[in-house]
PDB file of N, CA and C in Angstrom:
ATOM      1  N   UNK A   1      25.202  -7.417 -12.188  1.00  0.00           N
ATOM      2  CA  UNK A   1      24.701  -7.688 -10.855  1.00  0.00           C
ATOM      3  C   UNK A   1      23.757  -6.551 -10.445  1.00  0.00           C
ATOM      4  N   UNK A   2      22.207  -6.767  -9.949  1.00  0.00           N
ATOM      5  CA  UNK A   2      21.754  -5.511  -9.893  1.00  0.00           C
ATOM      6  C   UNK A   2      21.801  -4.634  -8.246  1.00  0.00           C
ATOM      7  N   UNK A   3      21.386  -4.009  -8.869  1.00  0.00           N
ATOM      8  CA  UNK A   3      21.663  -2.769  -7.339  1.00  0.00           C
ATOM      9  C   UNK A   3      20.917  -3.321  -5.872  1.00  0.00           C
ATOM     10  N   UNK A   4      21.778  -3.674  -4.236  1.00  0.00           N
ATOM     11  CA  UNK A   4      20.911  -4.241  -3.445  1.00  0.00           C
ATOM     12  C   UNK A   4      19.671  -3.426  -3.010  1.00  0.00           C
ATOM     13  N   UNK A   5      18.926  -4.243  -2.669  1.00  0.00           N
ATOM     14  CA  UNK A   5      17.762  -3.534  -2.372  1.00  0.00           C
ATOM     15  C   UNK A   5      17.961  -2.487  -0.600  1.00  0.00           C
ATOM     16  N   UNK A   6      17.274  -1.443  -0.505  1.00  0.00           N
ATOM     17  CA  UNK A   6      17.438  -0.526   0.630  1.00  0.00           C
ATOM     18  C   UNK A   6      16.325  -0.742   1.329  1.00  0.00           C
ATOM     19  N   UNK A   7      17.084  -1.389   3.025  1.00  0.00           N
ATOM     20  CA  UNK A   7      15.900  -1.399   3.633  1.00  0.00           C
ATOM     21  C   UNK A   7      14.863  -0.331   3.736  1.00  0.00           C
ATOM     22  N   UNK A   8      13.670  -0.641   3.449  1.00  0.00           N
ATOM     23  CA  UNK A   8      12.292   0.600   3.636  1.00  0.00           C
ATOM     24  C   UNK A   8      11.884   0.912   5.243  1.00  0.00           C
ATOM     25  N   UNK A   9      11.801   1.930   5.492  1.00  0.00           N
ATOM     26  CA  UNK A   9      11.483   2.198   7.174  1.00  0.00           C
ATOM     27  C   UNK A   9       9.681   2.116   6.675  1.00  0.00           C
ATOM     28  N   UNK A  10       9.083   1.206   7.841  1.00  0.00           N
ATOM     29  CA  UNK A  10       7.563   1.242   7.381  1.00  0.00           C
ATOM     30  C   UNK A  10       7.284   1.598   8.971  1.00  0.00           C
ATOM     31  N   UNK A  11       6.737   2.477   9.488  1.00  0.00           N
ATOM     32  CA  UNK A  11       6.077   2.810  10.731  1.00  0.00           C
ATOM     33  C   UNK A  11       5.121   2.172  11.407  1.00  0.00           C
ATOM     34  N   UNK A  12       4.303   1.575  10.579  1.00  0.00           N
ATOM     35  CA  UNK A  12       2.780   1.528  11.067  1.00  0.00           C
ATOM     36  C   UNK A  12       2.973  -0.261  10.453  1.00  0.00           C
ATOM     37  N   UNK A  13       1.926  -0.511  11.758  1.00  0.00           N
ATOM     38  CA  UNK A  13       2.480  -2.515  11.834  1.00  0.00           C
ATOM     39  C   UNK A  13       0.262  -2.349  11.799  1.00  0.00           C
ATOM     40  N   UNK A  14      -0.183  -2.600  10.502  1.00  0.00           N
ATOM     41  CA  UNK A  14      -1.993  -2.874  10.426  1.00  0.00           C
ATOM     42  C   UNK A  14      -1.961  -3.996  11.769  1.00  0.00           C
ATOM     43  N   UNK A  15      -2.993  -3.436  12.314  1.00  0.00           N
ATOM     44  CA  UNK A  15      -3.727  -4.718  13.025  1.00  0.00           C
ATOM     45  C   UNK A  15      -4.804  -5.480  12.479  1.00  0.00           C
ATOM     46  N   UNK A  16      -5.211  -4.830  11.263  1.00  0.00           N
ATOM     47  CA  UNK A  16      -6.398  -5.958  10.355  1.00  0.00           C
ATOM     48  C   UNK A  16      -5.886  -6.067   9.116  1.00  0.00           C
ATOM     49  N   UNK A  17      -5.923  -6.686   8.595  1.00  0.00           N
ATOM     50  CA  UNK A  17      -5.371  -7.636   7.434  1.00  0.00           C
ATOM     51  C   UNK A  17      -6.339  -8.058   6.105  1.00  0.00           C
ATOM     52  N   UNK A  18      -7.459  -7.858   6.634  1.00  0.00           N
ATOM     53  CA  UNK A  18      -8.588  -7.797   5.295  1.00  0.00           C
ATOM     54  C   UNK A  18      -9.827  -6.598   5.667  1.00  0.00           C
ATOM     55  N   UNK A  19     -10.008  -6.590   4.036  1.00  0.00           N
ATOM     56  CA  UNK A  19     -11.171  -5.143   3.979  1.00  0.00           C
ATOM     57  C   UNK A  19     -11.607  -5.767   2.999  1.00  0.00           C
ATOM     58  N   UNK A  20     -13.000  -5.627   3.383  1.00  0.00           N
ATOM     59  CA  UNK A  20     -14.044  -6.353   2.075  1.00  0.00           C
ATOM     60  C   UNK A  20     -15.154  -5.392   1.670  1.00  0.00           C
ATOM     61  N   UNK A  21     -16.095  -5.728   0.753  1.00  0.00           N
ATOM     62  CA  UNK A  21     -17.437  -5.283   0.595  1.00  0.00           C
ATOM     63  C   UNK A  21     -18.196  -5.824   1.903  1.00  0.00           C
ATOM     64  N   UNK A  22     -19.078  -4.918   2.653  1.00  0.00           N
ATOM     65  CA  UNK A  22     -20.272  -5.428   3.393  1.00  0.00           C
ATOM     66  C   UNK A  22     -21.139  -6.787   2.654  1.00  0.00           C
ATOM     67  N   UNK A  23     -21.681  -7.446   3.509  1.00  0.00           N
ATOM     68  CA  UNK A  23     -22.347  -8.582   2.757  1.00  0.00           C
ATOM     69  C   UNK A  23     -22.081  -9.087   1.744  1.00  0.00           C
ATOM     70  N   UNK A  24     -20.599  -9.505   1.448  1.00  0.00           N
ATOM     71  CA  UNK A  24     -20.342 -10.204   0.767  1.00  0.00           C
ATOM     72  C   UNK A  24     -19.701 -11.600   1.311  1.00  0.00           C
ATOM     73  N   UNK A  25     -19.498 -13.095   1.447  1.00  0.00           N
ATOM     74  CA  UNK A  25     -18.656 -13.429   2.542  1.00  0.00           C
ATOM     75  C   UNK A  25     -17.082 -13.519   1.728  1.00  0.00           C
ATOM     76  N   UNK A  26     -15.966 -13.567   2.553  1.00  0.00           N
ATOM     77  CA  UNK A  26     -15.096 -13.515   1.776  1.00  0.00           C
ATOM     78  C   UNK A  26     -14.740 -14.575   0.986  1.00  0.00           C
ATOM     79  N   UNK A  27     -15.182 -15.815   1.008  1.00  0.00           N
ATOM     80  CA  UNK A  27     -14.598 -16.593   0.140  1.00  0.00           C
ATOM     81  C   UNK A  27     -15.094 -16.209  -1.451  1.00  0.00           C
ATOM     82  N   UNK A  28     -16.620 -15.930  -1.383  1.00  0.00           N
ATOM     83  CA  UNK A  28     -16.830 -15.591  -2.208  1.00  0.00           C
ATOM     84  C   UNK A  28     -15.875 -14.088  -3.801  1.00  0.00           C
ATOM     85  N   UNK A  29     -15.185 -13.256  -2.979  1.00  0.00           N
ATOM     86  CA  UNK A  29     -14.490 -12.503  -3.261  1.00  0.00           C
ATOM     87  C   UNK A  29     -12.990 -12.505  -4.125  1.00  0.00           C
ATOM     88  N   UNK A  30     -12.808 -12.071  -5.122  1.00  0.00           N
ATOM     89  CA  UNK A  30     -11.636 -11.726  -4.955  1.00  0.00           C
ATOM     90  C   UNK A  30     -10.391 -10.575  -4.436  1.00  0.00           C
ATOM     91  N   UNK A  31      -9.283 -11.419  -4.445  1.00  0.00           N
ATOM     92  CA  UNK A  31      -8.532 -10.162  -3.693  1.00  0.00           C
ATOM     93  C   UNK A  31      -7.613  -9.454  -4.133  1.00  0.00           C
ATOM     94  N   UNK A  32      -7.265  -8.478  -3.364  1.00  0.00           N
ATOM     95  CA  UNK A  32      -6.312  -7.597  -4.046  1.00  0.00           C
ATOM     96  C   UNK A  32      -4.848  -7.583  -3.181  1.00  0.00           C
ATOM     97  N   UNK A  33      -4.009  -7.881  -2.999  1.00  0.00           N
ATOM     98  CA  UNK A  33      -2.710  -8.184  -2.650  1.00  0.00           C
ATOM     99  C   UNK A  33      -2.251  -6.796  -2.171  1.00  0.00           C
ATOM    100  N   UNK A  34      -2.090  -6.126  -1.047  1.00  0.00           N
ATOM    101  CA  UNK A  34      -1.547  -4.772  -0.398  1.00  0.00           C
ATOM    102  C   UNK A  34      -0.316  -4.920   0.296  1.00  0.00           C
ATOM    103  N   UNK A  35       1.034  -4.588  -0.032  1.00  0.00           N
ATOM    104  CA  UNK A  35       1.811  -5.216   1.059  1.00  0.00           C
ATOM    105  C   UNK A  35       1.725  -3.820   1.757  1.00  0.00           C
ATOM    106  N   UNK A  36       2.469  -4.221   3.100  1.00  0.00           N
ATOM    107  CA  UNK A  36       3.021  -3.202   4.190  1.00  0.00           C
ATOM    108  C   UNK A  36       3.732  -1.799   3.240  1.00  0.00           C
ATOM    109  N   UNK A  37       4.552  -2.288   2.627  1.00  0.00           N
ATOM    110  CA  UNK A  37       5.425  -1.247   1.828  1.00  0.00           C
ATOM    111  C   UNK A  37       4.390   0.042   1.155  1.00  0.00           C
ATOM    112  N   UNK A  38       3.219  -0.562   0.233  1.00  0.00           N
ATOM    113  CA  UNK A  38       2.340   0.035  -0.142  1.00  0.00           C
ATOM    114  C   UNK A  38       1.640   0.748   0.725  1.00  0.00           C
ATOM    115  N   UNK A  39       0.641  -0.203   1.730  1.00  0.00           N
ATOM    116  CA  UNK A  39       0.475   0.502   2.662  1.00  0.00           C
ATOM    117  C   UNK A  39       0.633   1.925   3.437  1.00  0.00           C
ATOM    118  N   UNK A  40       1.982   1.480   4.010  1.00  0.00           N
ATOM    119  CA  UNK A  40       2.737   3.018   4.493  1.00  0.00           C
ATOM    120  C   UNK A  40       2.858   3.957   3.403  1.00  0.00           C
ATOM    121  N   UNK A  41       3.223   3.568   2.403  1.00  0.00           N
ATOM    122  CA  UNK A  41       3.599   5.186   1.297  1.00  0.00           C
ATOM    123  C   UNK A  41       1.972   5.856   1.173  1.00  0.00           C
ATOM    124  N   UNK A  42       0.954   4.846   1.122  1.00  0.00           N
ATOM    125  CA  UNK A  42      -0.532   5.580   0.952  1.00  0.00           C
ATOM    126  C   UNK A  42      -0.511   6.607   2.187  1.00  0.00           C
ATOM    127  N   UNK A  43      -0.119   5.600   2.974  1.00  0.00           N
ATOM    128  CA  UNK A  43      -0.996   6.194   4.597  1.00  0.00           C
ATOM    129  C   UNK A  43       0.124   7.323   4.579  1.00  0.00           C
ATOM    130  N   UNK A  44       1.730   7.841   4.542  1.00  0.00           N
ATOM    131  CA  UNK A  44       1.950   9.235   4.599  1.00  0.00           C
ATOM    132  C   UNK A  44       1.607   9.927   3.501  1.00  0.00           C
ATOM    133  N   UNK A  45       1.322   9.551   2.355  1.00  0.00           N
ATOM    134  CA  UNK A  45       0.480  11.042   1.346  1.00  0.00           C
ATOM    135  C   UNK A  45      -1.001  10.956   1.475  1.00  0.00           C
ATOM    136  N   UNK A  46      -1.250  10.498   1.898  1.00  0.00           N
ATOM    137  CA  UNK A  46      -2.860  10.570   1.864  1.00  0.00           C
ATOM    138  C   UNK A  46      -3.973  10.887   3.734  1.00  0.00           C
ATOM    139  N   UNK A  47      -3.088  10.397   4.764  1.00  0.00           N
ATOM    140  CA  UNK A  47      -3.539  10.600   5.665  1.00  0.00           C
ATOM    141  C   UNK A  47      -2.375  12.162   6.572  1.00  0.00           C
ATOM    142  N   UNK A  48      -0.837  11.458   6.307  1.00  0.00           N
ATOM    143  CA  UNK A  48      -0.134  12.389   7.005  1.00  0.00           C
ATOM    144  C   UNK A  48       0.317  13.540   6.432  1.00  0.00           C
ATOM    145  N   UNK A  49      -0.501  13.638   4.736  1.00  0.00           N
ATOM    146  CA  UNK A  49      -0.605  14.696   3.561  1.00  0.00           C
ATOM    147  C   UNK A  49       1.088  14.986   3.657  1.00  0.00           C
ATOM    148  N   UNK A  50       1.770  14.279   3.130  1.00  0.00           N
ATOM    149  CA  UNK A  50       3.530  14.687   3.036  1.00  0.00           C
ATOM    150  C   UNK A  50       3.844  14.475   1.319  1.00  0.00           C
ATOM    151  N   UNK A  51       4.583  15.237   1.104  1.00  0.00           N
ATOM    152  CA  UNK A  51       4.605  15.530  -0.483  1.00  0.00           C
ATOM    153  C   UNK A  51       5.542  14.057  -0.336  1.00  0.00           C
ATOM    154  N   UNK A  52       5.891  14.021  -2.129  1.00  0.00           N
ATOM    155  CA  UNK A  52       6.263  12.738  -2.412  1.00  0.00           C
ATOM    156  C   UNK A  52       8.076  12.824  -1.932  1.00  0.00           C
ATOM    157  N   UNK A  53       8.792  14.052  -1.540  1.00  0.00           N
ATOM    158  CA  UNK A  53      10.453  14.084  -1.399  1.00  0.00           C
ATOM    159  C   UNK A  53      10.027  13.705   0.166  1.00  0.00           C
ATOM    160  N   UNK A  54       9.212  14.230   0.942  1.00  0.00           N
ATOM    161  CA  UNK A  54       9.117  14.209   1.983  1.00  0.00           C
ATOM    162  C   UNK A  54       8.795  12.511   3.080  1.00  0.00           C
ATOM    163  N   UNK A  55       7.823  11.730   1.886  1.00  0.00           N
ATOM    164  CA  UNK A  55       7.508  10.643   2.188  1.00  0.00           C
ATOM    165  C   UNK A  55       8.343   9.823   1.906  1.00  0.00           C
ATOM    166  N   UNK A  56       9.342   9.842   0.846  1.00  0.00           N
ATOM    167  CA  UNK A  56      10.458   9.150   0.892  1.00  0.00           C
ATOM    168  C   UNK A  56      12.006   9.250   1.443  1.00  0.00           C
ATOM    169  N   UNK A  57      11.581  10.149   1.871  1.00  0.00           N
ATOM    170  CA  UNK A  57      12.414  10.540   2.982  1.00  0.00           C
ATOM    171  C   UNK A  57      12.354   9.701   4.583  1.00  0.00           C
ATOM    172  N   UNK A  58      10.921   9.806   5.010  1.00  0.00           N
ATOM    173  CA  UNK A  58      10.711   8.847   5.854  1.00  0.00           C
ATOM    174  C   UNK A  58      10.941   7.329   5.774  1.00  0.00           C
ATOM    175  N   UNK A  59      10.152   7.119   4.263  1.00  0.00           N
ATOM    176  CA  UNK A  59      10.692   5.520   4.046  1.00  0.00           C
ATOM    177  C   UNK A  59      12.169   5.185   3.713  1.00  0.00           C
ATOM    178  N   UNK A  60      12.982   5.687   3.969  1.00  0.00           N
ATOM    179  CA  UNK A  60      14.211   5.665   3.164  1.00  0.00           C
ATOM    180  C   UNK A  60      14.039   5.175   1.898  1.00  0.00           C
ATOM    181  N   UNK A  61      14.098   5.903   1.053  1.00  0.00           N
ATOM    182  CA  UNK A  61      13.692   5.375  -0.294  1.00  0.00           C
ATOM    183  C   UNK A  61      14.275   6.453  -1.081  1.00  0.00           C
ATOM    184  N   UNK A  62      14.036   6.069  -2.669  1.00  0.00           N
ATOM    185  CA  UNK A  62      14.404   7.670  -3.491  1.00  0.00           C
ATOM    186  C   UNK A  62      12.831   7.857  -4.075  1.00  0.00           C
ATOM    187  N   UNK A  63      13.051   9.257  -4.057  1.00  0.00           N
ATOM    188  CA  UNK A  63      11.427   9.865  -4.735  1.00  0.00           C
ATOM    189  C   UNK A  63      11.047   9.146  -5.849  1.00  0.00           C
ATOM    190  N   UNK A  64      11.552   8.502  -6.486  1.00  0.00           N
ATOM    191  CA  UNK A  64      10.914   8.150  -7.880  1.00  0.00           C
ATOM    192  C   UNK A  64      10.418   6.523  -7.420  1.00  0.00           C
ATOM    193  N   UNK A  65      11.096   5.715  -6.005  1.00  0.00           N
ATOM    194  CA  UNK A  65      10.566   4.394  -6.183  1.00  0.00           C
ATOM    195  C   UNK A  65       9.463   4.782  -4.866  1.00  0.00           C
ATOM    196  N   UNK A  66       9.743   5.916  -4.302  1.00  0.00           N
ATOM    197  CA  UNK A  66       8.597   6.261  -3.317  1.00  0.00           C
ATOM    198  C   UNK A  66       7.187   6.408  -4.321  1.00  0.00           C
ATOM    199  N   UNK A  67       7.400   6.895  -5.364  1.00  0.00           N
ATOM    200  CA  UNK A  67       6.220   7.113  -6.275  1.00  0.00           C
ATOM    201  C   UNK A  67       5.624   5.647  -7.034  1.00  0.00           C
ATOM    202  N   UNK A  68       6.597   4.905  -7.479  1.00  0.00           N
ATOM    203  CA  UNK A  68       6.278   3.834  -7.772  1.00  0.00           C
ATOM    204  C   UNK A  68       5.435   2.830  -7.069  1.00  0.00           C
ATOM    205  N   UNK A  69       6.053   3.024  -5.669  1.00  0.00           N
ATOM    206  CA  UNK A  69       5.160   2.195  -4.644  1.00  0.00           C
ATOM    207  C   UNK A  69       3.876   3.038  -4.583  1.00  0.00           C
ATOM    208  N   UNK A  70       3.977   4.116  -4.098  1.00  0.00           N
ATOM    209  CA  UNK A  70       2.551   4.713  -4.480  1.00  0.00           C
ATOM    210  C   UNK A  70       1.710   4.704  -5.470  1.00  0.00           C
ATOM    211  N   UNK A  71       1.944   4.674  -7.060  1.00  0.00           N
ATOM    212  CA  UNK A  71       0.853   4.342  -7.545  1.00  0.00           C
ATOM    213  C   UNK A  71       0.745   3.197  -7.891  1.00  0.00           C
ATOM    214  N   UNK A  72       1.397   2.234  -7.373  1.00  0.00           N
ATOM    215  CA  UNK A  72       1.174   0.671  -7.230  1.00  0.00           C
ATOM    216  C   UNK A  72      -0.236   0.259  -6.216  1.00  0.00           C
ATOM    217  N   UNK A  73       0.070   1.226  -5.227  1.00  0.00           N
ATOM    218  CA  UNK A  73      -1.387   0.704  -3.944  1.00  0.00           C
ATOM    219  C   UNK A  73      -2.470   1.902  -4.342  1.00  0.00           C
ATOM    220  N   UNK A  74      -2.071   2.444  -5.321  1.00  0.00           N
ATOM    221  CA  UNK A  74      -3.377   3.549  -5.798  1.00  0.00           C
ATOM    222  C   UNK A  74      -4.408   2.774  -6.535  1.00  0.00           C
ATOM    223  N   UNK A  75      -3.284   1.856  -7.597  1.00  0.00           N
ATOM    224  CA  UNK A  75      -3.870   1.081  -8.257  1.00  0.00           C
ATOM    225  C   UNK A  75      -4.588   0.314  -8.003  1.00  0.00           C
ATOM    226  N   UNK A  76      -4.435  -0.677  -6.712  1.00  0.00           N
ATOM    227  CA  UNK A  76      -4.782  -1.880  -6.024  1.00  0.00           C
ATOM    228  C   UNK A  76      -5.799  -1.550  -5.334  1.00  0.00           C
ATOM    229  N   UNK A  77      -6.160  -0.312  -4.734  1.00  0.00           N
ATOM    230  CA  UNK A  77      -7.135   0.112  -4.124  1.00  0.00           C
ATOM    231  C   UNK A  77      -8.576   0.541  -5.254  1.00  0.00           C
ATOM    232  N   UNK A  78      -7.660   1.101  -5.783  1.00  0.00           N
ATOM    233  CA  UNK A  78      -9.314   1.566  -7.378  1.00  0.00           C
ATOM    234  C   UNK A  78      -9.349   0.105  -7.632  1.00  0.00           C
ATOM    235  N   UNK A  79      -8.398  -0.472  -8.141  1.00  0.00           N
ATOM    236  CA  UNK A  79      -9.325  -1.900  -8.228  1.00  0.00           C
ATOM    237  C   UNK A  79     -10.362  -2.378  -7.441  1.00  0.00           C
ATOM    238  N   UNK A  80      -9.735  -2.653  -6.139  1.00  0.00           N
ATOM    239  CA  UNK A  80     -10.515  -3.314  -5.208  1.00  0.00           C
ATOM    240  C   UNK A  80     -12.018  -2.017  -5.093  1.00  0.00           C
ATOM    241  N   UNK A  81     -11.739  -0.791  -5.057  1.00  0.00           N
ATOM    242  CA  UNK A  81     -13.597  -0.472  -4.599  1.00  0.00           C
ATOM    243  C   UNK A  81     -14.537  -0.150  -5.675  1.00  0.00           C
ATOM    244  N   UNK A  82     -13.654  -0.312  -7.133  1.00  0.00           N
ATOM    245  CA  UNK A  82     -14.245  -0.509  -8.261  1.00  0.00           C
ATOM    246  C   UNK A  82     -14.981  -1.314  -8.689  1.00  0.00           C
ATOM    247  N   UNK A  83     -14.306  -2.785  -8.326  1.00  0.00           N
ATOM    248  CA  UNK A  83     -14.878  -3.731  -8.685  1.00  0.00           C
ATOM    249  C   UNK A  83     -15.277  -4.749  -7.478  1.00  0.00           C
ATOM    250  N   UNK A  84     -15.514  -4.344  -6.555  1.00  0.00           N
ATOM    251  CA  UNK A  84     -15.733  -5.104  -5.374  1.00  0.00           C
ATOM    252  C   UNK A  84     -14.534  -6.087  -5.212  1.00  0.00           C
ATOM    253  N   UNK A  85     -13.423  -5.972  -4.856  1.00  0.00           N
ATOM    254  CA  UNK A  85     -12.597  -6.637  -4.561  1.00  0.00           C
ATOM    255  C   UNK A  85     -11.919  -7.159  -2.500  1.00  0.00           C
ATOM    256  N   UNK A  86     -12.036  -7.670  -2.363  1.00  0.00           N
ATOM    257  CA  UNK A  86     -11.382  -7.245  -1.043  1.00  0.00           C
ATOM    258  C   UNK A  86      -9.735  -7.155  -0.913  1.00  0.00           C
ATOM    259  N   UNK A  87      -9.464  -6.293  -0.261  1.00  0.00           N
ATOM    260  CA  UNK A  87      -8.390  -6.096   0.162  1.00  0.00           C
ATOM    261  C   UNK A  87      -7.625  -6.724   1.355  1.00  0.00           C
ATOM    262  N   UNK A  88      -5.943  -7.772   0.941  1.00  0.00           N
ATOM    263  CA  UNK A  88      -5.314  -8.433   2.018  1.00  0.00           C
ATOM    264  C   UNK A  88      -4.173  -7.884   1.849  1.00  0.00           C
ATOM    265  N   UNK A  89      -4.120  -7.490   3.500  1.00  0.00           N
ATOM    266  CA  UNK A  89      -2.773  -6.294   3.326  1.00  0.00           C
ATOM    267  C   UNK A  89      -1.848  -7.243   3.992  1.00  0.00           C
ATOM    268  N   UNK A  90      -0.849  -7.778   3.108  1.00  0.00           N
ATOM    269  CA  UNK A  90       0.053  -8.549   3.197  1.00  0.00           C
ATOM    270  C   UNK A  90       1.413  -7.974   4.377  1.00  0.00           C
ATOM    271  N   UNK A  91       1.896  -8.261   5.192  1.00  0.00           N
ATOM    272  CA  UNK A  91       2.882  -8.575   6.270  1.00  0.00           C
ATOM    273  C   UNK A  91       4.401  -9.043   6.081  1.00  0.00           C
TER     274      UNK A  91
END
């Protein structure tokens, strides 16, 4: 039976939901899938600069799946401005 999952504390509720290339329209685009979870772990190491014990600390999480989620939306993001992707930050 595997281990239940621990609710994640996520702070920050996006008020926009897609990020695209300029002049592109979006249908034309593909996308890149961002959930909330991802989201927040970017936005405290990268905007609220909190080491990785510290950010999973906030999310209730353990450091190693705090990291996981992080380079999950590291990933999703180099995709998306690599290859012109837009970004839908999932809810």
């Amino acid at each position: 039976m595997p281990r239940p999952k621990l609710c994640r504390r996520i702070r920050f509720n996006p008020h926009i939901h897609y990020f695209k290339p300029r002049g592109t329209p979006l249908r034309k685009l593909e996308e890149v899938e961002l959930s909330t979870e991802e989201l927040e772990a970017y936005r405290l190491r990268y905007l609220n600069d909190l080491d990785q014990k510290q950010a999973a600390k906030k999310m209730n999480t353990s450091a190693s799946t705090y990291q996981r989620i992080l380079y999950s939306a590291c990933g999703k993001i180099a995709d998306a401005l690599i290859n012109g992707k837009a970004i839908k930050i999932i809810t």
